[in-house]
PDB file of N, CA and C in Angstrom:
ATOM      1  N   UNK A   1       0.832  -1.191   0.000  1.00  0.00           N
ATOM      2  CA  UNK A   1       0.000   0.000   0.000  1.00  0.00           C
ATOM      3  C   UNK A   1       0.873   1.250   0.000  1.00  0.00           C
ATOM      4  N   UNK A   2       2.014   1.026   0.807  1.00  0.00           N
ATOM      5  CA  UNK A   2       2.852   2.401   0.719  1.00  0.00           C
ATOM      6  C   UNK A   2       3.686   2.714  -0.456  1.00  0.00           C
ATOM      7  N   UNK A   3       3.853   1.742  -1.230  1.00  0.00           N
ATOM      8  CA  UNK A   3       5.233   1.788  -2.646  1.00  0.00           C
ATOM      9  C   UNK A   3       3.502   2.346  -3.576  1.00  0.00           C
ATOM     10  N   UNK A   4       2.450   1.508  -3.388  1.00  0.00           N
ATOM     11  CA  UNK A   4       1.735   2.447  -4.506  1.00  0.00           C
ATOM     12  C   UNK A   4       0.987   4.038  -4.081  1.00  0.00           C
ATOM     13  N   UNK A   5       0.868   4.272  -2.914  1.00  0.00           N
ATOM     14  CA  UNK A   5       0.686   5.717  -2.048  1.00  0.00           C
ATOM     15  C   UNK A   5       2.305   6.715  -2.825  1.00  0.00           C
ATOM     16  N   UNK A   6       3.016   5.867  -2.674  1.00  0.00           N
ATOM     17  CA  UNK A   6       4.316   6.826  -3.104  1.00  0.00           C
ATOM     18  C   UNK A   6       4.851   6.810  -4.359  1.00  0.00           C
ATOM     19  N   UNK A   7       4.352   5.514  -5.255  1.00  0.00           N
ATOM     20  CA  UNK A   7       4.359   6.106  -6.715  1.00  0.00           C
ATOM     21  C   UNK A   7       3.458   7.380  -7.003  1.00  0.00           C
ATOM     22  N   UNK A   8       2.199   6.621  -6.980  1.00  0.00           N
ATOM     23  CA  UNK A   8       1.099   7.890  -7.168  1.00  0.00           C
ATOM     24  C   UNK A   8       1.499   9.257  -6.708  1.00  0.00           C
ATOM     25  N   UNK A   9       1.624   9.238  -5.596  1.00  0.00           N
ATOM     26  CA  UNK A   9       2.094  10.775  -4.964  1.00  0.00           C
ATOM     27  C   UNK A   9       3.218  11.052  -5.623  1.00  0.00           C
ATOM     28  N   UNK A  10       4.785  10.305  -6.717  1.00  0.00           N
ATOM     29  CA  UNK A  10       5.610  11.183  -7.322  1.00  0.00           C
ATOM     30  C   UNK A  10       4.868  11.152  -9.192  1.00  0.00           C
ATOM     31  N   UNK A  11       4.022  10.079  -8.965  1.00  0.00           N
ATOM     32  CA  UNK A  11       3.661  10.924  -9.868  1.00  0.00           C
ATOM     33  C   UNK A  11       3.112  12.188 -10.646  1.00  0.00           C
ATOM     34  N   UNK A  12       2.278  11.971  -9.467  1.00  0.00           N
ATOM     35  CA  UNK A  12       1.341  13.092  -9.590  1.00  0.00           C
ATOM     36  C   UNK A  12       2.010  14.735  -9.880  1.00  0.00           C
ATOM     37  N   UNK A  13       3.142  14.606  -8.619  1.00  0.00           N
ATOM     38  CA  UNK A  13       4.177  15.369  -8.427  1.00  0.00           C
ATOM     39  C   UNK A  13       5.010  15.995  -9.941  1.00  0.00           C
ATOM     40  N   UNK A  14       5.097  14.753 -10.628  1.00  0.00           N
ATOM     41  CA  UNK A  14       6.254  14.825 -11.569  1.00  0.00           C
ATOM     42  C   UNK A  14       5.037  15.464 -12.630  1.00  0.00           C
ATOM     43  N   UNK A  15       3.803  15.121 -12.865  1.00  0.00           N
ATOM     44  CA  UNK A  15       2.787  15.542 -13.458  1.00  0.00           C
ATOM     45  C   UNK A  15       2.424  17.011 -14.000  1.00  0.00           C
ATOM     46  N   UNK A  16       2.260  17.287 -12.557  1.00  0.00           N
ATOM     47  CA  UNK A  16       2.147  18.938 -12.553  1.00  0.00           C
ATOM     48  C   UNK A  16       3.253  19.735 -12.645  1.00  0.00           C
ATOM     49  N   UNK A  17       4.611  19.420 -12.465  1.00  0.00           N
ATOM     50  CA  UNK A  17       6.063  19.834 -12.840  1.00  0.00           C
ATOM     51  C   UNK A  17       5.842  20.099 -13.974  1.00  0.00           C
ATOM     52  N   UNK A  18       5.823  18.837 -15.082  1.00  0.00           N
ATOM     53  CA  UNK A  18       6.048  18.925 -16.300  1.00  0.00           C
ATOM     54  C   UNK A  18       4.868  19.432 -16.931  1.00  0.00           C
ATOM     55  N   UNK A  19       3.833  19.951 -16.559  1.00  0.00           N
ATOM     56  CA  UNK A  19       2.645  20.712 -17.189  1.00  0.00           C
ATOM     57  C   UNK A  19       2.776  22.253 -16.779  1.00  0.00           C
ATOM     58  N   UNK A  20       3.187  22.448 -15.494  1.00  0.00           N
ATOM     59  CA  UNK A  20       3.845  23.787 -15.390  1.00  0.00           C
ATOM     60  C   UNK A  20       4.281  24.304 -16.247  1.00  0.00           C
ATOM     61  N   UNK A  21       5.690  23.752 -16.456  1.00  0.00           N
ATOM     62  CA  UNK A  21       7.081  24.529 -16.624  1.00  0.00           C
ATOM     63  C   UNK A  21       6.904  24.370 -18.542  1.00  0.00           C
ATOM     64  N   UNK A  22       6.874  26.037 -19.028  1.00  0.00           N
ATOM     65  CA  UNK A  22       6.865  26.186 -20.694  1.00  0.00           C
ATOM     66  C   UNK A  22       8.017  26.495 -20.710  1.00  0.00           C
ATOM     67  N   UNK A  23       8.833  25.859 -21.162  1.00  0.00           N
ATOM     68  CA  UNK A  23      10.435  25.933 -21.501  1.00  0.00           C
ATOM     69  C   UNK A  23      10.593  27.422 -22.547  1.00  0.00           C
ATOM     70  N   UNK A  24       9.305  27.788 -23.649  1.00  0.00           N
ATOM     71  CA  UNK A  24       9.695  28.399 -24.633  1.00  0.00           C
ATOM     72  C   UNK A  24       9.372  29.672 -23.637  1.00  0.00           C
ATOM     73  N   UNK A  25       8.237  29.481 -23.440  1.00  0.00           N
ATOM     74  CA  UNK A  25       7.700  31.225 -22.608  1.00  0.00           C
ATOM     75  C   UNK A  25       9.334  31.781 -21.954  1.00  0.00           C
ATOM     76  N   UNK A  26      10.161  30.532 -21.391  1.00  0.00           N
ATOM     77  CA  UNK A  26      11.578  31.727 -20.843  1.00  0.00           C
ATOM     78  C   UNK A  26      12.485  31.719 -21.935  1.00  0.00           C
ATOM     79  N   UNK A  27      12.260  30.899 -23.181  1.00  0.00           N
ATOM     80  CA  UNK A  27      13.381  30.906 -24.390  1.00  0.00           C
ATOM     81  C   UNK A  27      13.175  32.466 -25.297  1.00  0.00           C
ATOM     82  N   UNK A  28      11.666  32.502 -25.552  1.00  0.00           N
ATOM     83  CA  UNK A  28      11.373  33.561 -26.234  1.00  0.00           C
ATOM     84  C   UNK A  28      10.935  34.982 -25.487  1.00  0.00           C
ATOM     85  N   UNK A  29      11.289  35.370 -24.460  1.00  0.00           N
ATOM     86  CA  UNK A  29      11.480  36.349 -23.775  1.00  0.00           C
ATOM     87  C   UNK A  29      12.538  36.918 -23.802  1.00  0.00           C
ATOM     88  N   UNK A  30      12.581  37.739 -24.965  1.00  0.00           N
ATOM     89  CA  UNK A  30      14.310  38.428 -25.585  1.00  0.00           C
ATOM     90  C   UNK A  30      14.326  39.840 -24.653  1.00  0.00           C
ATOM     91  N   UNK A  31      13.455  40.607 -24.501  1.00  0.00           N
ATOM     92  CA  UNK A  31      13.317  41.651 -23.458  1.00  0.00           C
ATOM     93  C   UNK A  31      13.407  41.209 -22.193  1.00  0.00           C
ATOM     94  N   UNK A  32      12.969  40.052 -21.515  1.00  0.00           N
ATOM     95  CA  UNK A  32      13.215  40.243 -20.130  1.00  0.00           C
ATOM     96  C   UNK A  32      14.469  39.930 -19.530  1.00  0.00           C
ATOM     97  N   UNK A  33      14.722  40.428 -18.756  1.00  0.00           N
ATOM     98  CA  UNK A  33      16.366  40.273 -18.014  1.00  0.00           C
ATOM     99  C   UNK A  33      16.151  38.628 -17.171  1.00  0.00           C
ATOM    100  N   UNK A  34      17.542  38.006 -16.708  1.00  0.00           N
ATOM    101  CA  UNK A  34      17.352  36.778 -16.047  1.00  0.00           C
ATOM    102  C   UNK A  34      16.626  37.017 -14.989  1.00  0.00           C
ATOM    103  N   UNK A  35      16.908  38.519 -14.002  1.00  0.00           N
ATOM    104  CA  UNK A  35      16.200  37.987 -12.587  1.00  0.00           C
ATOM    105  C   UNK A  35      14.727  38.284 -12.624  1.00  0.00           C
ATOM    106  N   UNK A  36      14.267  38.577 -14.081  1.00  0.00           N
ATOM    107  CA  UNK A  36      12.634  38.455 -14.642  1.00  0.00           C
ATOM    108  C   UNK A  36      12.165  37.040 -14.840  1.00  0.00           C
ATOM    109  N   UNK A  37      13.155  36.025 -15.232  1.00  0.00           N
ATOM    110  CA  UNK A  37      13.135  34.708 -15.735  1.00  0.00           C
ATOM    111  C   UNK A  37      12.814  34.144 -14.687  1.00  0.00           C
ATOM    112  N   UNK A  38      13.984  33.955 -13.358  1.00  0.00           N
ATOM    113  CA  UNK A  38      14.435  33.586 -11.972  1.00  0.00           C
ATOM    114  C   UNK A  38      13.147  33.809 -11.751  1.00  0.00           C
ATOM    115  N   UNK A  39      12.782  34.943 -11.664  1.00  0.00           N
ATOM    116  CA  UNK A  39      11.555  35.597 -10.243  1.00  0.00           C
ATOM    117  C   UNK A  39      10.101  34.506 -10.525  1.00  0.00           C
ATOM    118  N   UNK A  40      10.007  34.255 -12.327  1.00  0.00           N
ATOM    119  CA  UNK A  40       9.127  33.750 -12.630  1.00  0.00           C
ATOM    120  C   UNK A  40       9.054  31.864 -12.402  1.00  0.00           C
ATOM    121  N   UNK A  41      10.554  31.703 -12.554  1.00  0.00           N
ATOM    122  CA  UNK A  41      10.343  30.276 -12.454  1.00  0.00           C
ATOM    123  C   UNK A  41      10.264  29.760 -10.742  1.00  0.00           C
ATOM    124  N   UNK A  42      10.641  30.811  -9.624  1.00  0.00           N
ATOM    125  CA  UNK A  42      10.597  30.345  -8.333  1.00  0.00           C
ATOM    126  C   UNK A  42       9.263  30.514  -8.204  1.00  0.00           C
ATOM    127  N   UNK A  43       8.316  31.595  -8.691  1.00  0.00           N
ATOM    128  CA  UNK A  43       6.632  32.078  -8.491  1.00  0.00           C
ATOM    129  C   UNK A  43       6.253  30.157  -8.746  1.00  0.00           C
ATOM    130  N   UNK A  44       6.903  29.930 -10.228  1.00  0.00           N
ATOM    131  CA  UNK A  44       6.249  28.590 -10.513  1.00  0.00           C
ATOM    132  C   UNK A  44       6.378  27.441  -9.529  1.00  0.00           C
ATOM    133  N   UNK A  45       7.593  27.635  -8.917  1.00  0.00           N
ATOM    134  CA  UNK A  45       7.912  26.520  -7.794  1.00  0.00           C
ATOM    135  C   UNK A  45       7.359  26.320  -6.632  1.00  0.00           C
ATOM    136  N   UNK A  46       6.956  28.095  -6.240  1.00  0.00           N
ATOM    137  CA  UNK A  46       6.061  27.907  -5.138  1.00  0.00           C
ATOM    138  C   UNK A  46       4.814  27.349  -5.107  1.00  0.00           C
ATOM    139  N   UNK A  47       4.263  27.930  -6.483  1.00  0.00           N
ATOM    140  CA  UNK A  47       2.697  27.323  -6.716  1.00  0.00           C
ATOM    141  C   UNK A  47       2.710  25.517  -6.749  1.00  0.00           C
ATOM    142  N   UNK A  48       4.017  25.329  -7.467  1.00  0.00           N
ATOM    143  CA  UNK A  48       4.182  23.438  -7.347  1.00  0.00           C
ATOM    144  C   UNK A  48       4.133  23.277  -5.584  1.00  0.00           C
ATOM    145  N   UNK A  49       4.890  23.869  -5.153  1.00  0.00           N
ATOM    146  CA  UNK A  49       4.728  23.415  -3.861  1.00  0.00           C
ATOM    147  C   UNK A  49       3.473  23.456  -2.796  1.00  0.00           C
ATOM    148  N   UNK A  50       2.743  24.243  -3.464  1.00  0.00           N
ATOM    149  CA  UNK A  50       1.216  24.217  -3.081  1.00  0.00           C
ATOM    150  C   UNK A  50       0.380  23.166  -3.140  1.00  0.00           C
ATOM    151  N   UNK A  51       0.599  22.825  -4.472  1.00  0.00           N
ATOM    152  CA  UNK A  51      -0.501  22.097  -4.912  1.00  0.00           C
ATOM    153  C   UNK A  51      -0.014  20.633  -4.757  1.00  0.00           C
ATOM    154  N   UNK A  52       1.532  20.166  -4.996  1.00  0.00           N
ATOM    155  CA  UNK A  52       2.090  19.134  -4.216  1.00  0.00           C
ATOM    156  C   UNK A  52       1.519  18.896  -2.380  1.00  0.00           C
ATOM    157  N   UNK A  53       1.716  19.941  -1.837  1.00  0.00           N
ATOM    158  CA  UNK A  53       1.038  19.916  -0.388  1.00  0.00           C
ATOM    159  C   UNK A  53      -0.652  19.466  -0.273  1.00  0.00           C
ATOM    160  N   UNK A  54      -1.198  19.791  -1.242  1.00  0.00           N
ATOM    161  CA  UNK A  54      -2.529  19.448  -1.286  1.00  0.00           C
ATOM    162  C   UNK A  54      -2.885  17.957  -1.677  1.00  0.00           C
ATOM    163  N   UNK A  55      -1.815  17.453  -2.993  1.00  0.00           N
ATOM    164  CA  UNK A  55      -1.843  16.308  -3.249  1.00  0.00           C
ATOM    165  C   UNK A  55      -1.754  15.153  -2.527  1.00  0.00           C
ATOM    166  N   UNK A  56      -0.226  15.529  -1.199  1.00  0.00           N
ATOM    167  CA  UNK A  56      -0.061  14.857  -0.217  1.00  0.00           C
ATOM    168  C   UNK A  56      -1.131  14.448   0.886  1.00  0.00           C
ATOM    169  N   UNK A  57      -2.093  15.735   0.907  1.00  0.00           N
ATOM    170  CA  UNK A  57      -3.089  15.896   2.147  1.00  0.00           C
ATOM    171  C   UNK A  57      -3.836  14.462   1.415  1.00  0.00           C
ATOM    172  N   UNK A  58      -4.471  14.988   0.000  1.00  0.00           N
ATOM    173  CA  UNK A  58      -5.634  14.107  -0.058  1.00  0.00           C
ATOM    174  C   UNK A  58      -4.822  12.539  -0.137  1.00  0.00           C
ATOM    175  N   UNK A  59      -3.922  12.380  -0.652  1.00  0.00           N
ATOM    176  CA  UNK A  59      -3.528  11.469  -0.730  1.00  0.00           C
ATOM    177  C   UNK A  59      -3.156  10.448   0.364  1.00  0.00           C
ATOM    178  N   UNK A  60      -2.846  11.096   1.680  1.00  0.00           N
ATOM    179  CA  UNK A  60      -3.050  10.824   3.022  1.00  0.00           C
ATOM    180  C   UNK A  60      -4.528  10.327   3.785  1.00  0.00           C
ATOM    181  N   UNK A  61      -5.426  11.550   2.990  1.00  0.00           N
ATOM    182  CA  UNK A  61      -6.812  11.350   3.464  1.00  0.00           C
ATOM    183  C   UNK A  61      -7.726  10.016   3.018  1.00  0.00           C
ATOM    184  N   UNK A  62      -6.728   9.780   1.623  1.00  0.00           N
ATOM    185  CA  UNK A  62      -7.501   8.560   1.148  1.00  0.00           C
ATOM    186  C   UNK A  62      -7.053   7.409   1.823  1.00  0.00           C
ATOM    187  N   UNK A  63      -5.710   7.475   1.939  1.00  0.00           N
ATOM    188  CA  UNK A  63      -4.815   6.529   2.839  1.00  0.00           C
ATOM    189  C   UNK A  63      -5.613   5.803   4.316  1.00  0.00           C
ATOM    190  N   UNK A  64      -5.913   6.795   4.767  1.00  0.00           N
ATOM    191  CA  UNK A  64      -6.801   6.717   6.304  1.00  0.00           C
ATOM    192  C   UNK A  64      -7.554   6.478   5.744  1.00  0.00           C
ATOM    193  N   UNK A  65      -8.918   6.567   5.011  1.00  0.00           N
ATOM    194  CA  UNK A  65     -10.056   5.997   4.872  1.00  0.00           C
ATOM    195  C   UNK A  65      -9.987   4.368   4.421  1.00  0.00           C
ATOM    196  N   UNK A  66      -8.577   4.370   3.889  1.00  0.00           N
ATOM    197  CA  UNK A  66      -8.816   2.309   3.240  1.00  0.00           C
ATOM    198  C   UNK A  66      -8.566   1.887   4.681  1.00  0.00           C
ATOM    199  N   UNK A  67      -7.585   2.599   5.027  1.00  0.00           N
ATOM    200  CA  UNK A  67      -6.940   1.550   6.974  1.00  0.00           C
ATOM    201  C   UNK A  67      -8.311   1.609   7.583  1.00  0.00           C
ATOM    202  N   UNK A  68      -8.938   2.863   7.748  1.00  0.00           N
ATOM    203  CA  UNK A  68     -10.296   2.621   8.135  1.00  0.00           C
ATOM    204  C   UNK A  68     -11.566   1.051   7.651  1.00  0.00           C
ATOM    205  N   UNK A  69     -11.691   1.447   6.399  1.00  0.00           N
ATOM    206  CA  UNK A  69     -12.581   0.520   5.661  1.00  0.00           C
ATOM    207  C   UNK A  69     -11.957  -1.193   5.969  1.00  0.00           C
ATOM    208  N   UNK A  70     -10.603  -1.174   5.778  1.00  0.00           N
ATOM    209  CA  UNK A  70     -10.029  -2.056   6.213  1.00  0.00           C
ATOM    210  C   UNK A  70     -10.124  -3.026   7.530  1.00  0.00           C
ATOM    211  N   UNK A  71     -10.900  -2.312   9.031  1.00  0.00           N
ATOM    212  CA  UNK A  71     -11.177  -2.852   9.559  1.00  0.00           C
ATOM    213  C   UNK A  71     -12.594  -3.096  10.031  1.00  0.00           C
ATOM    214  N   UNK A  72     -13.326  -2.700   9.449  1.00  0.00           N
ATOM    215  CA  UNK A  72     -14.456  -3.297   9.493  1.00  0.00           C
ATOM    216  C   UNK A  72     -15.084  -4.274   8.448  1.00  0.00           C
ATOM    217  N   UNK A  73     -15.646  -5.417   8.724  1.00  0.00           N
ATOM    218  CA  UNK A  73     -16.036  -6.289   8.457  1.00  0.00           C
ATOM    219  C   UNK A  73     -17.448  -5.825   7.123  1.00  0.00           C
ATOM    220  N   UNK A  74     -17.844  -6.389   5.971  1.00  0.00           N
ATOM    221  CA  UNK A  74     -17.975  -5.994   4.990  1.00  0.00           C
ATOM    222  C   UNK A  74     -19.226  -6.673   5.650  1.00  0.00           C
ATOM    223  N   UNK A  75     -20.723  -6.172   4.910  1.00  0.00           N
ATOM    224  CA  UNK A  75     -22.243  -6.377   5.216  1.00  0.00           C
ATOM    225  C   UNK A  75     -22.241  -8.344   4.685  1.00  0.00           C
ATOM    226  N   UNK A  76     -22.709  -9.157   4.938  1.00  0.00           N
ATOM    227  CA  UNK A  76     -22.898  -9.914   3.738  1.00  0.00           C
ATOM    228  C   UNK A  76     -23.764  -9.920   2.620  1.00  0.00           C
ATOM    229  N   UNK A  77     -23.149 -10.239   1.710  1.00  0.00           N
ATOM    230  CA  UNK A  77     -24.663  -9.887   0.516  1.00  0.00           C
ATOM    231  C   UNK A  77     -25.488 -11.447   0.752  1.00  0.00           C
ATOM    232  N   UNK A  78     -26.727 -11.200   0.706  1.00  0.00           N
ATOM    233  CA  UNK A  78     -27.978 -11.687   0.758  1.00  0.00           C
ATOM    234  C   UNK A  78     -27.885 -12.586  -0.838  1.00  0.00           C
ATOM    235  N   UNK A  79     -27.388 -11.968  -1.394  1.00  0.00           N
ATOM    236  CA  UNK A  79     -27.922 -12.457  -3.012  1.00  0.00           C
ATOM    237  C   UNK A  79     -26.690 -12.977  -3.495  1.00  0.00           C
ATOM    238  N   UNK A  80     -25.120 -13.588  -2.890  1.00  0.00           N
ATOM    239  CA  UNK A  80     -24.160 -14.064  -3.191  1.00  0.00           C
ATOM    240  C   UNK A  80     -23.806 -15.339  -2.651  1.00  0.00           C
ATOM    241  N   UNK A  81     -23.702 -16.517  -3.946  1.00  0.00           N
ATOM    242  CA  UNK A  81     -23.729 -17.770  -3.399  1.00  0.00           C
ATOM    243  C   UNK A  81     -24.448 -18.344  -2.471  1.00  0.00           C
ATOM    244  N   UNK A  82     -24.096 -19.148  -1.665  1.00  0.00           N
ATOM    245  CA  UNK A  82     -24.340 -20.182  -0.691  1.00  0.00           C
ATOM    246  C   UNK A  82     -25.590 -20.250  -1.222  1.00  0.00           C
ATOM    247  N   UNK A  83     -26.464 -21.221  -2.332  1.00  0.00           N
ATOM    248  CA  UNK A  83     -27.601 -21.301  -2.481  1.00  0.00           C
ATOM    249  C   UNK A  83     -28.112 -22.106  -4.320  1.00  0.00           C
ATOM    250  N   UNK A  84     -28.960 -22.428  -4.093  1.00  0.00           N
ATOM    251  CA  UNK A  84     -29.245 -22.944  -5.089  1.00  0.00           C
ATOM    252  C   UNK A  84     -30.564 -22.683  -5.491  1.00  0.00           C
ATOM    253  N   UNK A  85     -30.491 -21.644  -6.658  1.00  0.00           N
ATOM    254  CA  UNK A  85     -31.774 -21.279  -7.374  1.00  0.00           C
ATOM    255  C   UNK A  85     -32.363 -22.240  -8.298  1.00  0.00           C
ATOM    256  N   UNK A  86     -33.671 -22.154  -8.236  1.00  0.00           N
ATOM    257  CA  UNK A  86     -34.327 -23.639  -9.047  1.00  0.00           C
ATOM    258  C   UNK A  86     -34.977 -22.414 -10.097  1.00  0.00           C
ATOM    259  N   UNK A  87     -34.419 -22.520 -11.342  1.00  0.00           N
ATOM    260  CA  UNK A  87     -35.307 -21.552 -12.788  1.00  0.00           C
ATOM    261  C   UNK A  87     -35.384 -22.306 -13.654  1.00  0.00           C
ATOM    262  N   UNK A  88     -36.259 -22.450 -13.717  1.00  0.00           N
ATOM    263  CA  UNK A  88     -37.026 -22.753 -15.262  1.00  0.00           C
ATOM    264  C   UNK A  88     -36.698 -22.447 -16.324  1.00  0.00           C
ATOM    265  N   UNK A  89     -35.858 -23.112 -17.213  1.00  0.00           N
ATOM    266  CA  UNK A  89     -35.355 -22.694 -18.518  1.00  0.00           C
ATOM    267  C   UNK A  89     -36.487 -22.847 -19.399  1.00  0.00           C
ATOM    268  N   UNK A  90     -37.135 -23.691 -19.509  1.00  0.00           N
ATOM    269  CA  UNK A  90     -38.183 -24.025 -20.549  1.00  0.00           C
ATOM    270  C   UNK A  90     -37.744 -24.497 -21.792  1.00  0.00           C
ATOM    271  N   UNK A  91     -38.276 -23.521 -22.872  1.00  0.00           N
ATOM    272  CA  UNK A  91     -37.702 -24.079 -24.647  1.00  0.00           C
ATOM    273  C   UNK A  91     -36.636 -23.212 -24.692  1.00  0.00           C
ATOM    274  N   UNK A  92     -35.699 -22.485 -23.720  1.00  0.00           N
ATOM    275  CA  UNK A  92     -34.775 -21.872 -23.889  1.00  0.00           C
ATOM    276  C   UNK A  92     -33.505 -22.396 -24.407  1.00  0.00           C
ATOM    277  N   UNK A  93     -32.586 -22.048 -25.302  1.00  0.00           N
ATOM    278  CA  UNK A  93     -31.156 -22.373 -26.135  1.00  0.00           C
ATOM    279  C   UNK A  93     -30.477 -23.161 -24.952  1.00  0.00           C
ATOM    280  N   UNK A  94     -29.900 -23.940 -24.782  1.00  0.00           N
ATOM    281  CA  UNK A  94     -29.217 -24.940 -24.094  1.00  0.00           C
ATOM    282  C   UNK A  94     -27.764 -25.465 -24.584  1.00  0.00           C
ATOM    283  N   UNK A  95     -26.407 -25.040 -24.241  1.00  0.00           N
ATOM    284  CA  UNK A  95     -25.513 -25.339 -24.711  1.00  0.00           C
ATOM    285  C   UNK A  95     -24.833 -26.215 -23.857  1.00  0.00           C
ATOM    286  N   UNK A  96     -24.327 -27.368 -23.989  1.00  0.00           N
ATOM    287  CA  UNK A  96     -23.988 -28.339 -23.200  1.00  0.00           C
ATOM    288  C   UNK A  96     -25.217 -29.317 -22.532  1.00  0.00           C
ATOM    289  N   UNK A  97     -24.861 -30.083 -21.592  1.00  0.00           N
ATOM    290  CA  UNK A  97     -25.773 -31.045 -21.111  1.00  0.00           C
ATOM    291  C   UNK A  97     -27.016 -30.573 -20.203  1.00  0.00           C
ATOM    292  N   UNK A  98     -27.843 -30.970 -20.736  1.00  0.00           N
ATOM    293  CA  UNK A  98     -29.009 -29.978 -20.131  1.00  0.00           C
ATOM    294  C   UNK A  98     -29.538 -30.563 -18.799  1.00  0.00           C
ATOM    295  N   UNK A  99     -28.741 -31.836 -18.267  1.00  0.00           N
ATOM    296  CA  UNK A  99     -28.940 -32.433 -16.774  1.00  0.00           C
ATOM    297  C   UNK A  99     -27.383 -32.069 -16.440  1.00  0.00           C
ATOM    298  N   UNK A 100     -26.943 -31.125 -16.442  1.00  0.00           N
ATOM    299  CA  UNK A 100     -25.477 -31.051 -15.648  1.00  0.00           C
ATOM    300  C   UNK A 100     -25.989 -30.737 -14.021  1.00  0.00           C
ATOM    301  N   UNK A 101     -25.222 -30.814 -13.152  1.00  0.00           N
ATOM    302  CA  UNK A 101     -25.415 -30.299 -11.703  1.00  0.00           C
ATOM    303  C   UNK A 101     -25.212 -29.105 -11.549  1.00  0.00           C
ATOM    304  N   UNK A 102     -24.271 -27.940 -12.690  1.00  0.00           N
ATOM    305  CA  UNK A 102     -24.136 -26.717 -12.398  1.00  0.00           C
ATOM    306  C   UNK A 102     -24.762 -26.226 -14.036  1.00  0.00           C
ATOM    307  N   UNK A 103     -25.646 -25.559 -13.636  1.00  0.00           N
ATOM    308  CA  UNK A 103     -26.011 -24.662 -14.980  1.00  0.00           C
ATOM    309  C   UNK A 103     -25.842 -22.763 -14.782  1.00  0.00           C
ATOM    310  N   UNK A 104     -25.182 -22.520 -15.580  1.00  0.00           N
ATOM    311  CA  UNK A 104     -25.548 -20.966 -15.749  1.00  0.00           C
ATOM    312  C   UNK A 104     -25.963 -20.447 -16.739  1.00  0.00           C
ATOM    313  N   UNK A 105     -26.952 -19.449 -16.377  1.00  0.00           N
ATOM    314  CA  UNK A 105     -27.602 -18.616 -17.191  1.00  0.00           C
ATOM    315  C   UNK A 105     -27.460 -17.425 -17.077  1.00  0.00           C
ATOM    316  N   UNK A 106     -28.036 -16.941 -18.714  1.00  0.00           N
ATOM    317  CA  UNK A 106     -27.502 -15.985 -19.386  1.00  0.00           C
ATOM    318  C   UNK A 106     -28.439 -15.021 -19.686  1.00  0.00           C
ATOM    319  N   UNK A 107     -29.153 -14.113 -19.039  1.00  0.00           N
ATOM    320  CA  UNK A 107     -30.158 -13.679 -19.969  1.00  0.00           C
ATOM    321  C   UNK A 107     -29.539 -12.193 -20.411  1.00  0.00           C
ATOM    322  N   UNK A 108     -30.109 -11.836 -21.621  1.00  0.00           N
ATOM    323  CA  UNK A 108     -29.463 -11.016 -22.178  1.00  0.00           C
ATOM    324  C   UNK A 108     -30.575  -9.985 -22.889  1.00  0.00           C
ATOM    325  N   UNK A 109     -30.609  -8.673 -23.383  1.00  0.00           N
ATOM    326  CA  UNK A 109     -31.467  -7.894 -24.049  1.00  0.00           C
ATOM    327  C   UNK A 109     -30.630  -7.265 -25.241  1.00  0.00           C
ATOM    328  N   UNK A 110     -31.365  -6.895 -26.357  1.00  0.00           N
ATOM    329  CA  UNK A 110     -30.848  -6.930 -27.528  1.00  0.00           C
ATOM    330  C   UNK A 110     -31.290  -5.463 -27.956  1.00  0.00           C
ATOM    331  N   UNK A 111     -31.727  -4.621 -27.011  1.00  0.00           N
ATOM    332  CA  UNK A 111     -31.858  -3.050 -27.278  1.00  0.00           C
ATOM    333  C   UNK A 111     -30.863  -2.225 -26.413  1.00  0.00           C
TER     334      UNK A 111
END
């Protein structure tokens, strides 16, 4: 759970880095001086570091909710296994032995 909490989280990371950062916007800026360039690419770093901090939160928050879900015991479903339904196929298509001990059916709609 933690190697995929910490891929995800550098990905995500590496994500918004590389969607940030327009390499040309500081190539084709022939008027602005470097500490115009500088000022702009740390503005960009801070905002990464924002939204990295936010990523971490939720990504934490989801974290606690599986450890949560994790210990409580799941409802049982009513309508899963342990049981044997008696249906009536009738003149219905029959593929294989039509006295087998396990049959499944298929019903299907064509709109």
């Amino acid at each position: 759970m933690r190697t995929i909490t910490k891929n995800l989280s550098l990905s995500l990371v590496l994500l918004f880095f590389c969607s940030s950062i327009n390499a040309k916007s500081y190539l084709n800026d022939a008027e602005g001086s470097n500490t115009e360039i500088l000022s702009k690419i740390l503005k960009e770093i801070e905002e990464l570091k924002k939204s990295q901090d936010k990523t971490q939160k939720a990504i934490a928050d989801l974290s606690n909710e599986v450890k949560a879900l994790k210990g409580k015991n799941a409802a049982p479903n009513p309508n899963a296994g342990g049981g044997v339904k008696d249906v009536a196929i009738g003149n219905s298509m029959v593929l294989g032995n039509p006295k087998a001990p396990i049959t499944i059916i298929k019903w299907t709609d064509f709109q």
